[in-house]
Protein backbone atom coordinates (compact mmCIF):
# COMPACT_ATOMS: atom_id res chain seq x y z
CA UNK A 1 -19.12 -27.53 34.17
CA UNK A 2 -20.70 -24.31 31.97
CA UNK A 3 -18.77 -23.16 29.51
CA UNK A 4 -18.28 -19.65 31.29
CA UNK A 5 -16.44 -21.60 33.84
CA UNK A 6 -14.20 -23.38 31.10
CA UNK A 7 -13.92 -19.70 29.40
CA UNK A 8 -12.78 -18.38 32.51
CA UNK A 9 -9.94 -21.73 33.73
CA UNK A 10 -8.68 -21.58 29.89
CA UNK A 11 -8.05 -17.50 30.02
CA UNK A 12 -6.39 -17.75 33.51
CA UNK A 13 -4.06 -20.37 31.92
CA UNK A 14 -3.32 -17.92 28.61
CA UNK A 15 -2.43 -15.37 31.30
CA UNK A 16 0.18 -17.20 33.38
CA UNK A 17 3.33 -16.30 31.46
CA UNK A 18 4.85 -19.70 31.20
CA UNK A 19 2.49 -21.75 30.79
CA UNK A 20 1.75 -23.84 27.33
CA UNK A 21 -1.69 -22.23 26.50
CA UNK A 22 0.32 -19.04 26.75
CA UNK A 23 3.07 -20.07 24.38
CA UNK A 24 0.98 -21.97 22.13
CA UNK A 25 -1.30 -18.44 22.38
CA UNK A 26 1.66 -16.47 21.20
CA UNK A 27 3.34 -19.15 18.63
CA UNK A 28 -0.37 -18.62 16.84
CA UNK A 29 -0.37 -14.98 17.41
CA UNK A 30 2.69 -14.86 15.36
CA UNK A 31 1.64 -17.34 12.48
CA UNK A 32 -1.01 -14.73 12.17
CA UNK A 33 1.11 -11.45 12.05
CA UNK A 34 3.25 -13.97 9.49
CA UNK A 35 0.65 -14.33 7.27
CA UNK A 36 -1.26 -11.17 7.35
CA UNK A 37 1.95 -9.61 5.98
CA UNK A 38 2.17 -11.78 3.20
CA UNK A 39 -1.14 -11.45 2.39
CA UNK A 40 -0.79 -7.54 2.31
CA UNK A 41 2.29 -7.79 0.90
CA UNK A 42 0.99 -10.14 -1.84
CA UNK A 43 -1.67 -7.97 -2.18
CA UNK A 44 -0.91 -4.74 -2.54
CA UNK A 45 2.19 -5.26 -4.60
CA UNK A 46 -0.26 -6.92 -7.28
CA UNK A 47 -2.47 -4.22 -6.87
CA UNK A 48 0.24 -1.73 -8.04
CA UNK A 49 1.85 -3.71 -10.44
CA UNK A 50 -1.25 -3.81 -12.48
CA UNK A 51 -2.62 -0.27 -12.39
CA UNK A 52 0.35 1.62 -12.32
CA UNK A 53 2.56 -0.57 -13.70
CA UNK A 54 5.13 0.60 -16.35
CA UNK A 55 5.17 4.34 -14.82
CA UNK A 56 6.62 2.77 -11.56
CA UNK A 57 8.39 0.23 -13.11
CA UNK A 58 11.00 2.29 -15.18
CA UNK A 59 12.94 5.82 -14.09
CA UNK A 60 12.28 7.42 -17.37
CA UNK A 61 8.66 6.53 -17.04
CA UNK A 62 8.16 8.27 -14.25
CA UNK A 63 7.07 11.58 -15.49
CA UNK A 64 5.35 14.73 -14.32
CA UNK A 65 2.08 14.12 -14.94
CA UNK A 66 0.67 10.54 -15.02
CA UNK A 67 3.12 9.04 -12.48
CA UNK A 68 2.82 11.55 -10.60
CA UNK A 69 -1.19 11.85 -10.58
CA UNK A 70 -2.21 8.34 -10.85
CA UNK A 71 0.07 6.76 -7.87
CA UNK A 72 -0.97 8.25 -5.38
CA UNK A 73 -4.46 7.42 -5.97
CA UNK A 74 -3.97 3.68 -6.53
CA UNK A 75 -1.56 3.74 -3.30
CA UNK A 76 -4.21 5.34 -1.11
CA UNK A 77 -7.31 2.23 -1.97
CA UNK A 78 -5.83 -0.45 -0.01
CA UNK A 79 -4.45 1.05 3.44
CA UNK A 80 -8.02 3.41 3.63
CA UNK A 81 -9.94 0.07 3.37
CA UNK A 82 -7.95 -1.48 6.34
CA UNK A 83 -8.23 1.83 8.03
CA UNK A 84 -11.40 0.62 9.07
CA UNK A 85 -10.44 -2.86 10.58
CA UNK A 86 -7.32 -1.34 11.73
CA UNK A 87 -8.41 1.60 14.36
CA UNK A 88 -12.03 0.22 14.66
CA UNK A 89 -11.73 -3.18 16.04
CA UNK A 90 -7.80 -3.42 17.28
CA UNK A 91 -7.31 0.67 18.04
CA UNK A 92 -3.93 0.28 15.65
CA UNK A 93 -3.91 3.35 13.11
CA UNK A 94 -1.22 1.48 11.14
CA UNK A 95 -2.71 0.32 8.11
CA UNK A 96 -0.95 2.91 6.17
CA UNK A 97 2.32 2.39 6.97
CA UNK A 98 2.01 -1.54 7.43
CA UNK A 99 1.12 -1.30 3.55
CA UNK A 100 4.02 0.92 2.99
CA UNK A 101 6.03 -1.28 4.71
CA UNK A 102 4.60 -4.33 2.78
CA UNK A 103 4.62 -2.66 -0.62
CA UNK A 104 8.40 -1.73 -0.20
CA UNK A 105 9.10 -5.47 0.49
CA UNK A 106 7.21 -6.46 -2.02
CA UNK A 107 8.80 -3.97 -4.81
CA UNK A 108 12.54 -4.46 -3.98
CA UNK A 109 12.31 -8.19 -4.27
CA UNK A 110 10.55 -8.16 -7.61
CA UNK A 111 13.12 -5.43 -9.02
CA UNK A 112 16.14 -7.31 -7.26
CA UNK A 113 15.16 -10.77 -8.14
CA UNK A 114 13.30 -10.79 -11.45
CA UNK A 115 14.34 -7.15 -13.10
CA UNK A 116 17.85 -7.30 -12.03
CA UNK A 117 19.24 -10.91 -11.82
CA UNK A 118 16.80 -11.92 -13.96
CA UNK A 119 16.59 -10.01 -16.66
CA UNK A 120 19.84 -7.94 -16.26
CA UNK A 121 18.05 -4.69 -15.75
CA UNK A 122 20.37 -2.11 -13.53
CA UNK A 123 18.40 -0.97 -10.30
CA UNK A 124 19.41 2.69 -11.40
CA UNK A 125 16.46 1.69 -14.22
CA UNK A 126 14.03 0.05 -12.55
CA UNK A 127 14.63 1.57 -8.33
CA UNK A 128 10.75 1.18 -6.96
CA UNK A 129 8.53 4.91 -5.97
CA UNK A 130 9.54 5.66 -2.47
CA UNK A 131 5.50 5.63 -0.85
CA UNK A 132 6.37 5.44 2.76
CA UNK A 133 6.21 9.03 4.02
CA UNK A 134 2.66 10.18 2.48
CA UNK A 135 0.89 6.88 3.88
CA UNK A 136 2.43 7.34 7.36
CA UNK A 137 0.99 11.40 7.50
CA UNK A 138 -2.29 9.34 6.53
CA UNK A 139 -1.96 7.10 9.63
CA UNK A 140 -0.77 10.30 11.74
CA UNK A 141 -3.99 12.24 10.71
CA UNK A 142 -5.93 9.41 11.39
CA UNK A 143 -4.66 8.76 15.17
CA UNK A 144 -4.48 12.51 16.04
CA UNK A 145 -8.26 13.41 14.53
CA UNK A 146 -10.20 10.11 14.97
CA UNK A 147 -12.31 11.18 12.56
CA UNK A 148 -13.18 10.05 8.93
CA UNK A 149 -13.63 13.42 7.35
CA UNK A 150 -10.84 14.83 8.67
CA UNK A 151 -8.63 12.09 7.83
CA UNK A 152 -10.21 11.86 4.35
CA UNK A 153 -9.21 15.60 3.61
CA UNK A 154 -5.89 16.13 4.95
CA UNK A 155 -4.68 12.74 5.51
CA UNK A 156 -6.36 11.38 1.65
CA UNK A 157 -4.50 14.46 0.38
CA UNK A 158 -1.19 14.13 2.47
CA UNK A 159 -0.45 10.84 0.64
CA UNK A 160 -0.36 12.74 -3.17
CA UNK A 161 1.50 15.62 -1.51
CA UNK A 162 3.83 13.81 0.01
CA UNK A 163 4.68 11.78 -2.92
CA UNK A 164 6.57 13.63 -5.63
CA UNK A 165 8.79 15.47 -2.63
CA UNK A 166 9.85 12.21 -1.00
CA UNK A 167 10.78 10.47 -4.72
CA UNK A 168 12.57 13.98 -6.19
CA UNK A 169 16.19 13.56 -3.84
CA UNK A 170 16.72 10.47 -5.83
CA UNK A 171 15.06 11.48 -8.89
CA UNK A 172 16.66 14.77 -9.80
CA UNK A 173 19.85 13.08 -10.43
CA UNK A 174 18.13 11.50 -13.18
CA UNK A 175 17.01 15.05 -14.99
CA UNK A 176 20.29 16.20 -15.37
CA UNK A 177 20.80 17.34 -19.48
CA UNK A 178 23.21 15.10 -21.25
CA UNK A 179 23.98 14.72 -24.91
CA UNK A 180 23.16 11.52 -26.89
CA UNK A 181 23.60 11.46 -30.87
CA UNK A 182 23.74 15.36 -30.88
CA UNK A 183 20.02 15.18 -28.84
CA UNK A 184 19.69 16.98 -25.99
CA UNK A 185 18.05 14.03 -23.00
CA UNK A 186 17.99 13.53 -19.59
CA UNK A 187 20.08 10.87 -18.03
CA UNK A 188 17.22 8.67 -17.35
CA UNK A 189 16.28 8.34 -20.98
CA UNK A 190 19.93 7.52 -21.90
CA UNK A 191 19.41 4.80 -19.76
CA UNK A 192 15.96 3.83 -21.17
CA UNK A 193 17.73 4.06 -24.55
CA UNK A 194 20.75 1.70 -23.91
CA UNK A 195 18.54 -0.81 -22.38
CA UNK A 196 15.54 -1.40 -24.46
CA UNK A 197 12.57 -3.38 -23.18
CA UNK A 198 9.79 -5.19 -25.37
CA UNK A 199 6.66 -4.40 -25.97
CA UNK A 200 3.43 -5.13 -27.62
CA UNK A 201 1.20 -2.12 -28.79
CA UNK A 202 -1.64 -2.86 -26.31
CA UNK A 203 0.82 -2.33 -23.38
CA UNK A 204 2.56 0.62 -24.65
CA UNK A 205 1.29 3.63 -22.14
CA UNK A 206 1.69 7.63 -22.59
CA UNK A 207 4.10 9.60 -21.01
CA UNK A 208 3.71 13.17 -20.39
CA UNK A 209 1.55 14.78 -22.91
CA UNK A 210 -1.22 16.11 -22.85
CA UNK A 211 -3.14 19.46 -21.68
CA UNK A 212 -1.43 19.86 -18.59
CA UNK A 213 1.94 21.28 -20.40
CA UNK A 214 0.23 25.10 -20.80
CA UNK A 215 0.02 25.28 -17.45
CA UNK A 216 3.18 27.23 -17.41
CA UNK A 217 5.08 24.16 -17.23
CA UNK A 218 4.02 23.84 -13.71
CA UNK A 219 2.75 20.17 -14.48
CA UNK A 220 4.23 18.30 -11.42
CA UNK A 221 2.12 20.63 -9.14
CA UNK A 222 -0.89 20.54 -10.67
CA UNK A 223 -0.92 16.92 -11.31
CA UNK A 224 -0.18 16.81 -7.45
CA UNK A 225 -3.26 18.91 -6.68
CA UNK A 226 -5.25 16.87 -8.97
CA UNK A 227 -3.70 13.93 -7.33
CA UNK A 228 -4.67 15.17 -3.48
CA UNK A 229 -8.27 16.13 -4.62
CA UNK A 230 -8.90 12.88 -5.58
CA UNK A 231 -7.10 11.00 -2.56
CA UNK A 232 -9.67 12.44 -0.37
CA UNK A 233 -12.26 11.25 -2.15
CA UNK A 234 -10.83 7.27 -2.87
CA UNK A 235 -9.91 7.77 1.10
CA UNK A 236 -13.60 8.27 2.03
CA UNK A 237 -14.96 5.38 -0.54
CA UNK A 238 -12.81 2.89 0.54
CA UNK A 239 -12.87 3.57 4.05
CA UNK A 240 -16.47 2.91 4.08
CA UNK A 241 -16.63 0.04 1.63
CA UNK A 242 -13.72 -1.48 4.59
CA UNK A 243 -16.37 -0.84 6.91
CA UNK A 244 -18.83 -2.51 5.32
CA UNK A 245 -16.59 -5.62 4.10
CA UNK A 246 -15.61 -5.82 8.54
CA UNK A 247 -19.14 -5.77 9.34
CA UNK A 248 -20.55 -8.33 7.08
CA UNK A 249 -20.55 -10.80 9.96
CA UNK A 250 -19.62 -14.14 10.59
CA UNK A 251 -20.71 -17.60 9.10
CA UNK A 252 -22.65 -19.49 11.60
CA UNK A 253 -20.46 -22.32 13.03
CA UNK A 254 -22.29 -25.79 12.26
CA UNK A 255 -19.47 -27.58 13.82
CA UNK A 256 -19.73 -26.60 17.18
CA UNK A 257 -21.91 -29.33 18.64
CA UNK A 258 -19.39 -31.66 18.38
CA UNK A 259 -17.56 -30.19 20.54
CA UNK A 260 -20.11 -29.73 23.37
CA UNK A 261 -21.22 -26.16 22.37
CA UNK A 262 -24.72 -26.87 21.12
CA UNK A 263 -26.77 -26.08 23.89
CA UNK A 264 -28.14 -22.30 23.20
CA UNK A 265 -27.73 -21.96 26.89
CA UNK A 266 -24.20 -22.67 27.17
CA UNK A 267 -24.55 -25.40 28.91
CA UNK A 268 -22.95 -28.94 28.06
């Protein structure tokens, strides 16, 4: 028997609905799903916890110009290298919003389990960015256009503009003036204040100064378009270095002949 014939018996039997290659077909079609989530999930949340870190991880961190400029472009590396993958070999422009999705699982568990009942911080300190909407207007520009460029410019860019507007509803309770000691704060450094976190000087980060305060005190929009300019271009990198990563090829398979596939013909 050639093995087109045995290709073409064993995807007859996937295709009849009940029978067991179809159900063992779909049983490892959803160990797969299983694990490529957690291994997003996994990923990604790493990812984030490393580079932005301490400006995501606390609400009176998460000021007007470094959260706000370097998120976006550290959310934006992953899902454009899956782009790739994604829409070029399955037709799925998801990758965004599957990372969104992952991230978000990924956040609330480590703030639930380890900040909160482990270390008795309140989630009103350490609440995760909200990253959803910007990296599903990536995924929209990207199914709509088809095209890299286009999705590098306005999709790259969507995912810093969408950013600070989706986290400000449940921020700007947060910036509302209160007095502490006769000082003058916001309510989300009272709450920094009243629970105070260790550090060592090496992980100690900057928050909010630098040049970007003369611009009128604008420093949330500028940061934003700072932000957006370069999304498109970490887009356009990534999405290619995904392409290239897909497209690597396969290793050869030296196992085959044993079980009857070593003929270059095909034939047994």
């Amino acid at each position: 028997m050639s093995l087109n014939t045995t290709e073409t018996m064993l995807l007859k039997a996937i295709s009849t609905p009940n029978s067991d290659a179809a159900r063992i077909s779909r049983g490892l079609d959803f160990i797969v799903v299983g694990i490529l989530f957690f291994a997003i999930t996994a990923a990604f949340h790493i990812h984030i916890m490393l580079t932005v870190g301490d400006w995501d991880f606390w609400v009176d961190w998460k000021d007007r110009m470094n959260w706000v400029t370097l998120t976006p472009m550290l959310l934006v590396v992953i899902p454009a290298a899956l782009s790739y993958p994604f829409m070029e070999k399955f037709g799925l422009p998801i990758s965004g919003t599957l990372c969104a999705l992952c991230l978000m699982v990924g956040e609330w568990a480590s703030r639930y389990f380890s900040f909160h009942l482990w270390t008795y911080f309140p989630m009103s300190l350490v609440w995760p960015s909200i990253v959803i909407p910007g990296l599903m207007l990536m995924d929209m520009v990207y199914l709509l256009s088809r095209n890299l460029f286009v999705t590098a410019i306005f999709g790259g860019s969507a995912v810093a503009f969408a950013f600070a507007p989706a986290n400000w509803p449940i921020l700007a309770p947060y910036h509302v003036p209160v007095i502490h000691m006769d000082q003058v704060v916001s309510v989300a450094d009272l709450i920094g204040y009243s629970f105070t976190r260790t550090a060592t000087p090496e992980y100690l980060r900057m928050i909010e100064r630098g040049t970007l305060r003369t611009f009128g005190g604008e420093s949330t929009l500028v940061s934003t378009f700072f932000s957006g300019f370069v999304c498109m271009i970490l887009f356009f990198v990534w999405w290619k270095i995904g392409a290239w990563l897909t497209n690597l090829g396969s290793v050869p398979n030296v196992l085959k002949k044993y079980v009857g596939m070593d003929d270059v013909d095909g034939e047994k």
